[in-house]
ModelCIF file with pLDDT and N, C-alpha, C, O atoms, coordinates in Angstrom:
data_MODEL
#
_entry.id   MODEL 
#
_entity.id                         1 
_entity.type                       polymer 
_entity.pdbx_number_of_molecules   1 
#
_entity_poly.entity_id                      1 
_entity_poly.type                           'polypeptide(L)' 
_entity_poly.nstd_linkage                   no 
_entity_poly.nstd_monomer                   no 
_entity_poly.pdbx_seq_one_letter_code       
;(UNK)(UNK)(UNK)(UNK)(UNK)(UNK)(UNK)(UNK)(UNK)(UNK)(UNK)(UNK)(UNK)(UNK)(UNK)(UNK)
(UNK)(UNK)(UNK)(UNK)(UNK)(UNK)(UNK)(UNK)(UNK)(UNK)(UNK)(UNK)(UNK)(UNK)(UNK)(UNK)
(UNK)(UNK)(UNK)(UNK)(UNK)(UNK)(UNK)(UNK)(UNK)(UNK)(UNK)(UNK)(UNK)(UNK)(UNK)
;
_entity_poly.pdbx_seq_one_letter_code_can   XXXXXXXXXXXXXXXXXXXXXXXXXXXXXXXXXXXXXXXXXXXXXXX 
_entity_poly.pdbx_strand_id                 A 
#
loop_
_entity_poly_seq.entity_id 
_entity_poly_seq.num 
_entity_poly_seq.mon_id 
_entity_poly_seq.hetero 
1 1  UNK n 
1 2  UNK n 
1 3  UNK n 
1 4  UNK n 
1 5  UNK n 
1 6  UNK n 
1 7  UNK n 
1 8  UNK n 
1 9  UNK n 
1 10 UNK n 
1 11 UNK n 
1 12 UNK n 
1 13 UNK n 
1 14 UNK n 
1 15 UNK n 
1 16 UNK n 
1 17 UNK n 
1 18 UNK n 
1 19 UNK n 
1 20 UNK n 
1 21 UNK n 
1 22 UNK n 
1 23 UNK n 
1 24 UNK n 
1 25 UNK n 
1 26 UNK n 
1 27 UNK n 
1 28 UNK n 
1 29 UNK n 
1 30 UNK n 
1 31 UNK n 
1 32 UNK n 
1 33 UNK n 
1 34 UNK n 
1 35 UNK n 
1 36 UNK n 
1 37 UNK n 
1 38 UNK n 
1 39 UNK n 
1 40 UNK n 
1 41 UNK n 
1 42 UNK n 
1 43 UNK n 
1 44 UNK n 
1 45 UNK n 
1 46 UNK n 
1 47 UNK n 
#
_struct_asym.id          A 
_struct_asym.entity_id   1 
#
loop_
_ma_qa_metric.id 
_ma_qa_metric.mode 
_ma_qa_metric.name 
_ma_qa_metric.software_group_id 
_ma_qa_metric.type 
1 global pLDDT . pLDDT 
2 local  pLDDT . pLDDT 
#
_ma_qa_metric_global.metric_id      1 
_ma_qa_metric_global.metric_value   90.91 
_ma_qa_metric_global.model_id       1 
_ma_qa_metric_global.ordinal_id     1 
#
loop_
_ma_qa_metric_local.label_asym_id 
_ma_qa_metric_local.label_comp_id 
_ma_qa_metric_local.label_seq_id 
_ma_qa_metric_local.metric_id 
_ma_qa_metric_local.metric_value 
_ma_qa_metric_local.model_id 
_ma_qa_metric_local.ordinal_id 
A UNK 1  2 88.00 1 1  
A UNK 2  2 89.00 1 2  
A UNK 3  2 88.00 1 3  
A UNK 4  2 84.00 1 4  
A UNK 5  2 87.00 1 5  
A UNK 6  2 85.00 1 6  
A UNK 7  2 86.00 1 7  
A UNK 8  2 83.00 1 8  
A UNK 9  2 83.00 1 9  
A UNK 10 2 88.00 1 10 
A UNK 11 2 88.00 1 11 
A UNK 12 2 86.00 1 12 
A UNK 13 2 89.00 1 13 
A UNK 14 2 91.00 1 14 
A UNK 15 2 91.00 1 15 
A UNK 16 2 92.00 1 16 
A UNK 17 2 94.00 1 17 
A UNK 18 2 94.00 1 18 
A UNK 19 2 94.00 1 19 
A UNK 20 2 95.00 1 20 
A UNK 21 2 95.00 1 21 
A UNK 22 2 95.00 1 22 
A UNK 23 2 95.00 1 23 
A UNK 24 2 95.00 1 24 
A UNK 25 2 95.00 1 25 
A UNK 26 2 95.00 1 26 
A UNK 27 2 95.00 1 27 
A UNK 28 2 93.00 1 28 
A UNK 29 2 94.00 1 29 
A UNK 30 2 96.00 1 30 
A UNK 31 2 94.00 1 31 
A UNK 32 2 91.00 1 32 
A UNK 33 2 90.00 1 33 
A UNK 34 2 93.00 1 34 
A UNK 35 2 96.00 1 35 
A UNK 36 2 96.00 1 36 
A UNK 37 2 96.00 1 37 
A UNK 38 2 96.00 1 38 
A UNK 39 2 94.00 1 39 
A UNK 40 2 92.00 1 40 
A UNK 41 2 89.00 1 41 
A UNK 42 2 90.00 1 42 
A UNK 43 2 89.00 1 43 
A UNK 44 2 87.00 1 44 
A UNK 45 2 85.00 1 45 
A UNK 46 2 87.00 1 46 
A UNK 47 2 85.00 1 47 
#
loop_
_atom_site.group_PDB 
_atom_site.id 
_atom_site.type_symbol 
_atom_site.label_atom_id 
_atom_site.label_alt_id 
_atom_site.label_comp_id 
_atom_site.label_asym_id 
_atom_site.label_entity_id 
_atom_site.label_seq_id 
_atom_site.pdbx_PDB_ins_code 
_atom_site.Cartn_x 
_atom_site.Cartn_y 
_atom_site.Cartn_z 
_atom_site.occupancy 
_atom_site.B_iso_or_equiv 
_atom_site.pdbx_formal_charge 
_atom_site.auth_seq_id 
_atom_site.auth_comp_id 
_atom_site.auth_asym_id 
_atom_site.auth_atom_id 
_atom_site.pdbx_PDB_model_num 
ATOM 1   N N  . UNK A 1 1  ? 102.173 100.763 28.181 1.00 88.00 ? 1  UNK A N  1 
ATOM 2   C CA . UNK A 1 1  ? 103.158 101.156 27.164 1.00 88.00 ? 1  UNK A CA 1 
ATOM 3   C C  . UNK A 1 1  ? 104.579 100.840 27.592 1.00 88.00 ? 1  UNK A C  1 
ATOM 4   O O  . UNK A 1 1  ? 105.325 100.448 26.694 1.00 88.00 ? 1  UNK A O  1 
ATOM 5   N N  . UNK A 1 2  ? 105.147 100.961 28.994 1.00 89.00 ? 2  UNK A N  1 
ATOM 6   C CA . UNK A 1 2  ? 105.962 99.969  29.452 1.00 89.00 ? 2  UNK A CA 1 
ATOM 7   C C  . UNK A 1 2  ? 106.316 99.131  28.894 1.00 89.00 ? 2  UNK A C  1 
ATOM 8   O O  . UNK A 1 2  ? 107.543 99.124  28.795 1.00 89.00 ? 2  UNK A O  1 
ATOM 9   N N  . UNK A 1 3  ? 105.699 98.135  28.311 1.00 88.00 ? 3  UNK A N  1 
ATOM 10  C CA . UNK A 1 3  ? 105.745 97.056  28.106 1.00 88.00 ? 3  UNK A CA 1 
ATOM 11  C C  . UNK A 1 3  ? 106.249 96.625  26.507 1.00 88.00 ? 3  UNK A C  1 
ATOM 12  O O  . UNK A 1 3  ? 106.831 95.604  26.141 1.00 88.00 ? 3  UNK A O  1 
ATOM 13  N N  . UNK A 1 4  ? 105.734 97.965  25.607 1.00 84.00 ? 4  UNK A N  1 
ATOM 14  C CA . UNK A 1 4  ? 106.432 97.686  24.576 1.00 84.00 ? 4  UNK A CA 1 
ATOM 15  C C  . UNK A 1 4  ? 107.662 97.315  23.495 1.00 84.00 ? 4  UNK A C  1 
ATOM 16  O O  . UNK A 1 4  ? 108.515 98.103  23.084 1.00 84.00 ? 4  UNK A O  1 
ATOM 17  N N  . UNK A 1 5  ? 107.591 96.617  23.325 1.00 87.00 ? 5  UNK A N  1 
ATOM 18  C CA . UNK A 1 5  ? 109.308 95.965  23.155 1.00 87.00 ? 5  UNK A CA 1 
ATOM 19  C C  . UNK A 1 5  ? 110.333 96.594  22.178 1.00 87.00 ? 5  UNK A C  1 
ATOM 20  O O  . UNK A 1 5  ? 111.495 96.188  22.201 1.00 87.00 ? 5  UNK A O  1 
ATOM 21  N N  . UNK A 1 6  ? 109.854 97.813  21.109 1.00 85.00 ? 6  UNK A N  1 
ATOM 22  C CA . UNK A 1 6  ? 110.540 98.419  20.952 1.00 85.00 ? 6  UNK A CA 1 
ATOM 23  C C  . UNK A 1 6  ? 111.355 100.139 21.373 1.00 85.00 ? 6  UNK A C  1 
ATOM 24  O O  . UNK A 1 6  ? 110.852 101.238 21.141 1.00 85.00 ? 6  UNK A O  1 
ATOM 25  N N  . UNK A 1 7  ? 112.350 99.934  21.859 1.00 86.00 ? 7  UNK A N  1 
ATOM 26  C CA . UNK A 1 7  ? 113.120 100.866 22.341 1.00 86.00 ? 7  UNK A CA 1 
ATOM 27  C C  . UNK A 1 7  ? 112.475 102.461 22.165 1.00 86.00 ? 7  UNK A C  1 
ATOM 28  O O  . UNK A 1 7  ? 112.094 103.197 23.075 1.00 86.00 ? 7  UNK A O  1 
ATOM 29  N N  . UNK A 1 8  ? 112.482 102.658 21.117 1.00 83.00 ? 8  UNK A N  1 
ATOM 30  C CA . UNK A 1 8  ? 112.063 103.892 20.099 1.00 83.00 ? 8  UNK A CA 1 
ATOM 31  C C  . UNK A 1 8  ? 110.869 104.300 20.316 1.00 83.00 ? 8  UNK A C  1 
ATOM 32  O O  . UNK A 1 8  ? 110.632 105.389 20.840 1.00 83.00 ? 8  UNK A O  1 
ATOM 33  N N  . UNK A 1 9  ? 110.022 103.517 19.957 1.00 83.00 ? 9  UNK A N  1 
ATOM 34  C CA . UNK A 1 9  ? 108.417 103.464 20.001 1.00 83.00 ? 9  UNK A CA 1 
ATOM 35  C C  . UNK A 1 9  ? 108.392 103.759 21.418 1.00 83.00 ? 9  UNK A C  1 
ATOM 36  O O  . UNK A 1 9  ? 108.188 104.905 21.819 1.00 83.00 ? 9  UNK A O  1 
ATOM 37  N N  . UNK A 1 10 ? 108.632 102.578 22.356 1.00 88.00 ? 10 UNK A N  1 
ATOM 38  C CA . UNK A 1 10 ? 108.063 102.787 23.662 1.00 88.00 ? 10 UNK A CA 1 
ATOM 39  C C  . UNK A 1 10 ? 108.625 104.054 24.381 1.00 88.00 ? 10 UNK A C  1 
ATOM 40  O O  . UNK A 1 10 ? 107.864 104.451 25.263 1.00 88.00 ? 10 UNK A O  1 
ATOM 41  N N  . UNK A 1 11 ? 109.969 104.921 24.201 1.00 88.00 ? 11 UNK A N  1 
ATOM 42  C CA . UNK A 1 11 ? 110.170 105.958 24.761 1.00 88.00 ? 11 UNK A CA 1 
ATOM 43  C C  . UNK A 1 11 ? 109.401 107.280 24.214 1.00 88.00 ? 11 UNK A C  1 
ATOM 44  O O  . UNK A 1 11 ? 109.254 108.336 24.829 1.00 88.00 ? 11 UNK A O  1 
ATOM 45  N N  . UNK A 1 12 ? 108.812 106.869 22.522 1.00 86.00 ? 12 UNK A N  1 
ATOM 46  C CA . UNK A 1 12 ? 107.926 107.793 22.318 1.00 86.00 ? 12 UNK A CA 1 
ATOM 47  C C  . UNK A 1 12 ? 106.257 107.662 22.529 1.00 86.00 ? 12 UNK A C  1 
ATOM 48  O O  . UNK A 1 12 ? 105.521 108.647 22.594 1.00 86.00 ? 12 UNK A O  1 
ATOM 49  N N  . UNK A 1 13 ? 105.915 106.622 22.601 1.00 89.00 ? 13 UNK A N  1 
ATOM 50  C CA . UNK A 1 13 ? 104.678 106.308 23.525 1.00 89.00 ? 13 UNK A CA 1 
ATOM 51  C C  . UNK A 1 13 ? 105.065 107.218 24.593 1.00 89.00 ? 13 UNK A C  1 
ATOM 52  O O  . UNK A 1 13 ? 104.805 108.411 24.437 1.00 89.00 ? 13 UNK A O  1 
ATOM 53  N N  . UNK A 1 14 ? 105.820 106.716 25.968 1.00 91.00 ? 14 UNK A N  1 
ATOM 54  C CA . UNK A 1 14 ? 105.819 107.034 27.193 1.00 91.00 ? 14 UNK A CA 1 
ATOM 55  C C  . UNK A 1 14 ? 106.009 108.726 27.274 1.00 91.00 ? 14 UNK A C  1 
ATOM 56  O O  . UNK A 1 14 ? 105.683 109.477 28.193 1.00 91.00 ? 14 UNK A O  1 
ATOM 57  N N  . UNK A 1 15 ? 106.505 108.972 26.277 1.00 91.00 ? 15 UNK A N  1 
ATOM 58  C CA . UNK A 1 15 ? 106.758 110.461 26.350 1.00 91.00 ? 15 UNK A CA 1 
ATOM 59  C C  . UNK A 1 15 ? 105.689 111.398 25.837 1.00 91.00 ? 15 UNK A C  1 
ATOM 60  O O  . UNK A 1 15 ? 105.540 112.505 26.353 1.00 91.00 ? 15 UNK A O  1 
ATOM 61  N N  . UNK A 1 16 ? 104.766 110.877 24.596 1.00 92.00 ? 16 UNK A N  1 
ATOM 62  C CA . UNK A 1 16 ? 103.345 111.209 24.126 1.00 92.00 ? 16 UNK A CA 1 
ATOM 63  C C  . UNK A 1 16 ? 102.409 111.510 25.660 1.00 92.00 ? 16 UNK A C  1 
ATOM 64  O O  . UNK A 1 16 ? 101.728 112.453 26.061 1.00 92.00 ? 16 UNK A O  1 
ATOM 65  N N  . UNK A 1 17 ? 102.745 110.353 26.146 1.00 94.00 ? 17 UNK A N  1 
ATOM 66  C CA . UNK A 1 17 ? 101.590 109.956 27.499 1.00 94.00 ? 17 UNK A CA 1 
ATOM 67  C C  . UNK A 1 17 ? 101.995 110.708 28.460 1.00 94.00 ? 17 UNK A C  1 
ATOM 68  O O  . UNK A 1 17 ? 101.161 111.105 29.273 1.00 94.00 ? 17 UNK A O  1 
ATOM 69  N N  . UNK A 1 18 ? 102.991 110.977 28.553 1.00 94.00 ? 18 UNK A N  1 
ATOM 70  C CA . UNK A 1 18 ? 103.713 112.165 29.993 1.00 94.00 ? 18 UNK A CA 1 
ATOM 71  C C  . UNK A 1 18 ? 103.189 113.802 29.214 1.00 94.00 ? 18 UNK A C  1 
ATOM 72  O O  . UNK A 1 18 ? 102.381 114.501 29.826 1.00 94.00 ? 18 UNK A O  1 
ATOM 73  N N  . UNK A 1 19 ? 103.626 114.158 28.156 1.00 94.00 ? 19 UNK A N  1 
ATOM 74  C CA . UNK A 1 19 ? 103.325 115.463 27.448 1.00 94.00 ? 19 UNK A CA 1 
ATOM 75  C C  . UNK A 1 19 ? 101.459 115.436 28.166 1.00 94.00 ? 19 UNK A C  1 
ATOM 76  O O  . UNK A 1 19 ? 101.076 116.297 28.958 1.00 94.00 ? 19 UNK A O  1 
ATOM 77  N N  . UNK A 1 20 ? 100.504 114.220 27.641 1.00 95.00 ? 20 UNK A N  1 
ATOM 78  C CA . UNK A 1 20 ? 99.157  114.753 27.883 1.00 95.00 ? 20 UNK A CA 1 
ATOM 79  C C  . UNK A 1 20 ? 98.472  114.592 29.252 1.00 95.00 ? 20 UNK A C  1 
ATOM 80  O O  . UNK A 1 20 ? 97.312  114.899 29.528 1.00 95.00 ? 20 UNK A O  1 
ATOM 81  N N  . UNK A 1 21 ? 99.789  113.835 30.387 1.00 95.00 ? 21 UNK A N  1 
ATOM 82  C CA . UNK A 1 21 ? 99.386  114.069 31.784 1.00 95.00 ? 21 UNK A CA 1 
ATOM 83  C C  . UNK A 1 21 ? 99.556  115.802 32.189 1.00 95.00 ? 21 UNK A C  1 
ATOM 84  O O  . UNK A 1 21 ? 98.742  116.573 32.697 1.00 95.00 ? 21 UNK A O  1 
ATOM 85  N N  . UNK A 1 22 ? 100.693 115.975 31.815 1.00 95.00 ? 22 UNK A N  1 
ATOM 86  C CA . UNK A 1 22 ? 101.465 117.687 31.977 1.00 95.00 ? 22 UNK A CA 1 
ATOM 87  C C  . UNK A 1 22 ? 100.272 118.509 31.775 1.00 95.00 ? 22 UNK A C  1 
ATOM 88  O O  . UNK A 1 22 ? 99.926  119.421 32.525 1.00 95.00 ? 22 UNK A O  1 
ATOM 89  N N  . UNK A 1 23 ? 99.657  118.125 30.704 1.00 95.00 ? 23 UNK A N  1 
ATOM 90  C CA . UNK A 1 23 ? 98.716  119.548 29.436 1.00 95.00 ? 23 UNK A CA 1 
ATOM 91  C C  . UNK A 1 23 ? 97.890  119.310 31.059 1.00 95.00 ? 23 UNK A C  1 
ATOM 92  O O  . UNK A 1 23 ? 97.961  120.097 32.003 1.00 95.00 ? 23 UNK A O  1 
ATOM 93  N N  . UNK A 1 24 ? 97.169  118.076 31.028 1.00 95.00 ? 24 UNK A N  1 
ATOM 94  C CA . UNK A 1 24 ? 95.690  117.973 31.691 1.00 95.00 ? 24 UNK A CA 1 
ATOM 95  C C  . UNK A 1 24 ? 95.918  118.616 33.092 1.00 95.00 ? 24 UNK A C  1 
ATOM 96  O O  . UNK A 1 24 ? 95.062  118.617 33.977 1.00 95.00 ? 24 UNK A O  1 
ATOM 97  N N  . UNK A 1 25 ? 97.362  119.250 33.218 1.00 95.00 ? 25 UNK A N  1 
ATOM 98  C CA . UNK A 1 25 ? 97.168  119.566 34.958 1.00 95.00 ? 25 UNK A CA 1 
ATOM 99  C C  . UNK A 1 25 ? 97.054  120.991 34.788 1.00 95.00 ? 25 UNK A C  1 
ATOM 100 O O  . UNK A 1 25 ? 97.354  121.834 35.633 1.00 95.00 ? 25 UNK A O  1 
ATOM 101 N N  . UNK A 1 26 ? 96.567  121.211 33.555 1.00 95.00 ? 26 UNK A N  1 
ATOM 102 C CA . UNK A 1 26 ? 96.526  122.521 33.473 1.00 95.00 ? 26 UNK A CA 1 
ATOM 103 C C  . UNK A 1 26 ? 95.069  123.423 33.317 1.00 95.00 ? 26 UNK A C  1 
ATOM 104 O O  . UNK A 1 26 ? 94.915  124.636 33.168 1.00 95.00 ? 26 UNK A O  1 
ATOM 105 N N  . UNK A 1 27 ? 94.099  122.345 33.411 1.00 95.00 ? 27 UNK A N  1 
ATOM 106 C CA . UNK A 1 27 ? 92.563  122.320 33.709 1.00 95.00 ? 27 UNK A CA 1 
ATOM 107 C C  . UNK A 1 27 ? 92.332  121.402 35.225 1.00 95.00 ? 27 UNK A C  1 
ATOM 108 O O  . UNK A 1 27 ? 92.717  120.261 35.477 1.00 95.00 ? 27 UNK A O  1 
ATOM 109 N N  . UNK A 1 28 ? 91.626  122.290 36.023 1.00 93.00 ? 28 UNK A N  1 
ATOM 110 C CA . UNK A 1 28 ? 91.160  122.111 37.085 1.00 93.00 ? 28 UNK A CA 1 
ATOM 111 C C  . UNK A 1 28 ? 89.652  120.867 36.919 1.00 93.00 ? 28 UNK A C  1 
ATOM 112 O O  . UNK A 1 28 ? 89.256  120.041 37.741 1.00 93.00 ? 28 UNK A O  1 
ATOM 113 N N  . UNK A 1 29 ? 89.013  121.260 35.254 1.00 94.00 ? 29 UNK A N  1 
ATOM 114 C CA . UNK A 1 29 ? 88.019  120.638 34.846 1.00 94.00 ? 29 UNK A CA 1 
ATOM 115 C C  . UNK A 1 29 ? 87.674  120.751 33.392 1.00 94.00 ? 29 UNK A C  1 
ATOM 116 O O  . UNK A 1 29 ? 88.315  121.625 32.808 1.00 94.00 ? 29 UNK A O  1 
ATOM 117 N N  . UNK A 1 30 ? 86.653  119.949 32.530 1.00 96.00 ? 30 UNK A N  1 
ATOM 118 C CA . UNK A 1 30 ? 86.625  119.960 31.432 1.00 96.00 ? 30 UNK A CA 1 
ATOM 119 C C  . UNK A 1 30 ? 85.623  121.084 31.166 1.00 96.00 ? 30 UNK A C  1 
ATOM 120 O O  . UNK A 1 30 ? 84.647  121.303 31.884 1.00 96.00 ? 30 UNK A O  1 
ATOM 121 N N  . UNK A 1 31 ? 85.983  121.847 29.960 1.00 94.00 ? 31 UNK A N  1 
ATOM 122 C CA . UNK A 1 31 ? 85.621  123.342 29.481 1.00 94.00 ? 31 UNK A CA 1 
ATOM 123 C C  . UNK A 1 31 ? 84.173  122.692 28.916 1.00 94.00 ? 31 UNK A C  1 
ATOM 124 O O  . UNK A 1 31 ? 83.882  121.627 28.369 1.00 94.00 ? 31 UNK A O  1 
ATOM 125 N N  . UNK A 1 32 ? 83.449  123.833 29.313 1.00 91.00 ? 32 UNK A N  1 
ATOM 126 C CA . UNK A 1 32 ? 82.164  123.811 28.844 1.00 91.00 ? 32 UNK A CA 1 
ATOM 127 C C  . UNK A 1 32 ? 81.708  122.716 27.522 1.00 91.00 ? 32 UNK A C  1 
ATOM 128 O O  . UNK A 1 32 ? 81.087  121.654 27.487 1.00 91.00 ? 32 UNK A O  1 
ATOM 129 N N  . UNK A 1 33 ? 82.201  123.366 26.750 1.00 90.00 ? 33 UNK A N  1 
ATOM 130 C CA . UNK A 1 33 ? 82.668  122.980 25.272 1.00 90.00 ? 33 UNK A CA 1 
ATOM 131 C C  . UNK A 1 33 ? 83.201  121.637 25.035 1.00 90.00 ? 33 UNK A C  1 
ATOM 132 O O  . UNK A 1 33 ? 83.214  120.960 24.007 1.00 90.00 ? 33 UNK A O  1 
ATOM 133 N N  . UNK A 1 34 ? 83.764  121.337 26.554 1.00 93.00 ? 34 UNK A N  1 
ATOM 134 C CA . UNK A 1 34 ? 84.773  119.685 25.859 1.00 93.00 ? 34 UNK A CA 1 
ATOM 135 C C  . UNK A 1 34 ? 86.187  119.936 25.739 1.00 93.00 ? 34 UNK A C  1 
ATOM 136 O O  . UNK A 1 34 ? 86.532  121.100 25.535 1.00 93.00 ? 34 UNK A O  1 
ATOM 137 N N  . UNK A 1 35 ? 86.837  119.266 25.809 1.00 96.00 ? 35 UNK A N  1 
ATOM 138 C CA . UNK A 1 35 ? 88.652  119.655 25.590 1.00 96.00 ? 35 UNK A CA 1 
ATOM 139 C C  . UNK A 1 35 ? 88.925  118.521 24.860 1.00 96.00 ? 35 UNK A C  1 
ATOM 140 O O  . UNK A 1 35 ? 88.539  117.371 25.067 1.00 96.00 ? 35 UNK A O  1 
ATOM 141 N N  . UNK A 1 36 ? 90.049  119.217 23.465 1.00 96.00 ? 36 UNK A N  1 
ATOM 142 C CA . UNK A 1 36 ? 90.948  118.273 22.865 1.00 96.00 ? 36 UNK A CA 1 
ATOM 143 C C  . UNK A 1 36 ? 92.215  118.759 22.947 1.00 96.00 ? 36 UNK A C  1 
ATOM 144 O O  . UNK A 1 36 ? 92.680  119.889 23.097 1.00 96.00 ? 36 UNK A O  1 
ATOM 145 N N  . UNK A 1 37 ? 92.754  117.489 22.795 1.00 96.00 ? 37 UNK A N  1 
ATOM 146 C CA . UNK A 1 37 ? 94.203  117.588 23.024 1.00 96.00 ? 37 UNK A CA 1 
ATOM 147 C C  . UNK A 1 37 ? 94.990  116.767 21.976 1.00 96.00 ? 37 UNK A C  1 
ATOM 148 O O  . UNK A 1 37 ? 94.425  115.805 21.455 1.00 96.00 ? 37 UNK A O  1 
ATOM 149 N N  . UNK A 1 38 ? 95.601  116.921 21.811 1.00 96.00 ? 38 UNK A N  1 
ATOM 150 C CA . UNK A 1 38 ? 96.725  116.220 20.198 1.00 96.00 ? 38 UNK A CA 1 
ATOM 151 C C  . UNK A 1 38 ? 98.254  116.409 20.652 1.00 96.00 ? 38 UNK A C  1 
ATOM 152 O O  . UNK A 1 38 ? 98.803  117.508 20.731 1.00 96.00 ? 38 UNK A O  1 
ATOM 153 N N  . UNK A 1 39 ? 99.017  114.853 21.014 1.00 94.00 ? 39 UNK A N  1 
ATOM 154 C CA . UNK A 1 39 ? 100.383 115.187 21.015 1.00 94.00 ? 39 UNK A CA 1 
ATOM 155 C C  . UNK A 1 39 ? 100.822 113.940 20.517 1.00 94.00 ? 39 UNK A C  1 
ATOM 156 O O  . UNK A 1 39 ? 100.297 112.855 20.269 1.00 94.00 ? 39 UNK A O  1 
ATOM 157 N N  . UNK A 1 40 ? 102.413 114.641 20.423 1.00 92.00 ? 40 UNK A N  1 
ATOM 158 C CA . UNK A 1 40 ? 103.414 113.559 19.862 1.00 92.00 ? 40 UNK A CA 1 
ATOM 159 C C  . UNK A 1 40 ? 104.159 113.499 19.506 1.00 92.00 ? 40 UNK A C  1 
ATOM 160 O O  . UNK A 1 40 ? 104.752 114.533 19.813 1.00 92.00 ? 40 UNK A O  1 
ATOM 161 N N  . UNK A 1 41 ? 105.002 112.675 18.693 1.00 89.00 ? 41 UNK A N  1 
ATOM 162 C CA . UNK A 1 41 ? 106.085 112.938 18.242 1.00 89.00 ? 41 UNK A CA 1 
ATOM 163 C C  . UNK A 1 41 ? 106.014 113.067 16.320 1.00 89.00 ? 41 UNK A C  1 
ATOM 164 O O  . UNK A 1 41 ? 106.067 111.957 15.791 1.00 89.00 ? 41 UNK A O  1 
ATOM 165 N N  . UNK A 1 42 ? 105.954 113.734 15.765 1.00 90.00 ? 42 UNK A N  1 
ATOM 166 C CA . UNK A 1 42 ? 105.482 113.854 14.653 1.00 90.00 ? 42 UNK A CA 1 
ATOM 167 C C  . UNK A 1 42 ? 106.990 113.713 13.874 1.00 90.00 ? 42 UNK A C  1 
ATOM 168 O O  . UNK A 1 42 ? 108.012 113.942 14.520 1.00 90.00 ? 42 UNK A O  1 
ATOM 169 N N  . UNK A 1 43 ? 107.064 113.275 12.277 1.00 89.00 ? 43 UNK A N  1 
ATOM 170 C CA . UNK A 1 43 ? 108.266 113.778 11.538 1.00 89.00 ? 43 UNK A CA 1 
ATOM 171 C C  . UNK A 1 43 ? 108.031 114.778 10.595 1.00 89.00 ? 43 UNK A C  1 
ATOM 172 O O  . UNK A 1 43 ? 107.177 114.641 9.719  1.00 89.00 ? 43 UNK A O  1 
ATOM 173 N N  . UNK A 1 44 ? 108.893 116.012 10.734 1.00 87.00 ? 44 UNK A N  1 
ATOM 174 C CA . UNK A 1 44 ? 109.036 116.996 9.627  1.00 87.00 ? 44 UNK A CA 1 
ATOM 175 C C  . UNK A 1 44 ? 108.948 116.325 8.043  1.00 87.00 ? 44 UNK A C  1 
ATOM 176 O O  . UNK A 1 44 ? 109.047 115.133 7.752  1.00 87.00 ? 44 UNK A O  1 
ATOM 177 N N  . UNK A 1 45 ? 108.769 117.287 7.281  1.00 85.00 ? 45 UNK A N  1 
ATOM 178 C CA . UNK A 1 45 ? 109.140 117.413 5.724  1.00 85.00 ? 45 UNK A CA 1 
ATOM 179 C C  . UNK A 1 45 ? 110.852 116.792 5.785  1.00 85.00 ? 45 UNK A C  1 
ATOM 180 O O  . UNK A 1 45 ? 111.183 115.884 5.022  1.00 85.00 ? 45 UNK A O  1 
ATOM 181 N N  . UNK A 1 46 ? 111.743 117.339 6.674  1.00 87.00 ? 46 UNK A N  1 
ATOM 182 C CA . UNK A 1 46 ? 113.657 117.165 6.565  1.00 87.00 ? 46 UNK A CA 1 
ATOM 183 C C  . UNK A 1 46 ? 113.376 115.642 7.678  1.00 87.00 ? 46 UNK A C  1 
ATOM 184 O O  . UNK A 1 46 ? 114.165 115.268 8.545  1.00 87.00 ? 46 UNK A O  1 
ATOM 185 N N  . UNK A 1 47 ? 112.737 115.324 7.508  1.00 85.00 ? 47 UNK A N  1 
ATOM 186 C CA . UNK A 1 47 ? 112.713 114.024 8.438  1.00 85.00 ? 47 UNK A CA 1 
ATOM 187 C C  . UNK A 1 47 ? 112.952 114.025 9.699  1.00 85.00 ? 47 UNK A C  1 
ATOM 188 O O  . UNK A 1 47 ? 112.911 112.973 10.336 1.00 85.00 ? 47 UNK A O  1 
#
């Protein structure tokens, strides 16, 4: 994602991808059940 050539995108890629390294250090291992995870940079309704 480095590598992506737009400014915007790639700091919100890289920042998506840092948010779901952070979450995952917060399981020692995957829950019985399975783990999901959902991040990002989303836009509001006010943009």
């Amino acid at each position: 994602a480095s590598n992506i050539k737009s400014r915007v995108n790639r700091q919100s890629v890289l920042g998506a991808i840092t948010s779901a390294l952070q979450r995952l250090k917060l399981y020692s291992k995957v829950p019985p059940n399975g783990l999901v995870l959902y991040t990002g940079t989303i836009v509001t309704e006010e943009g």
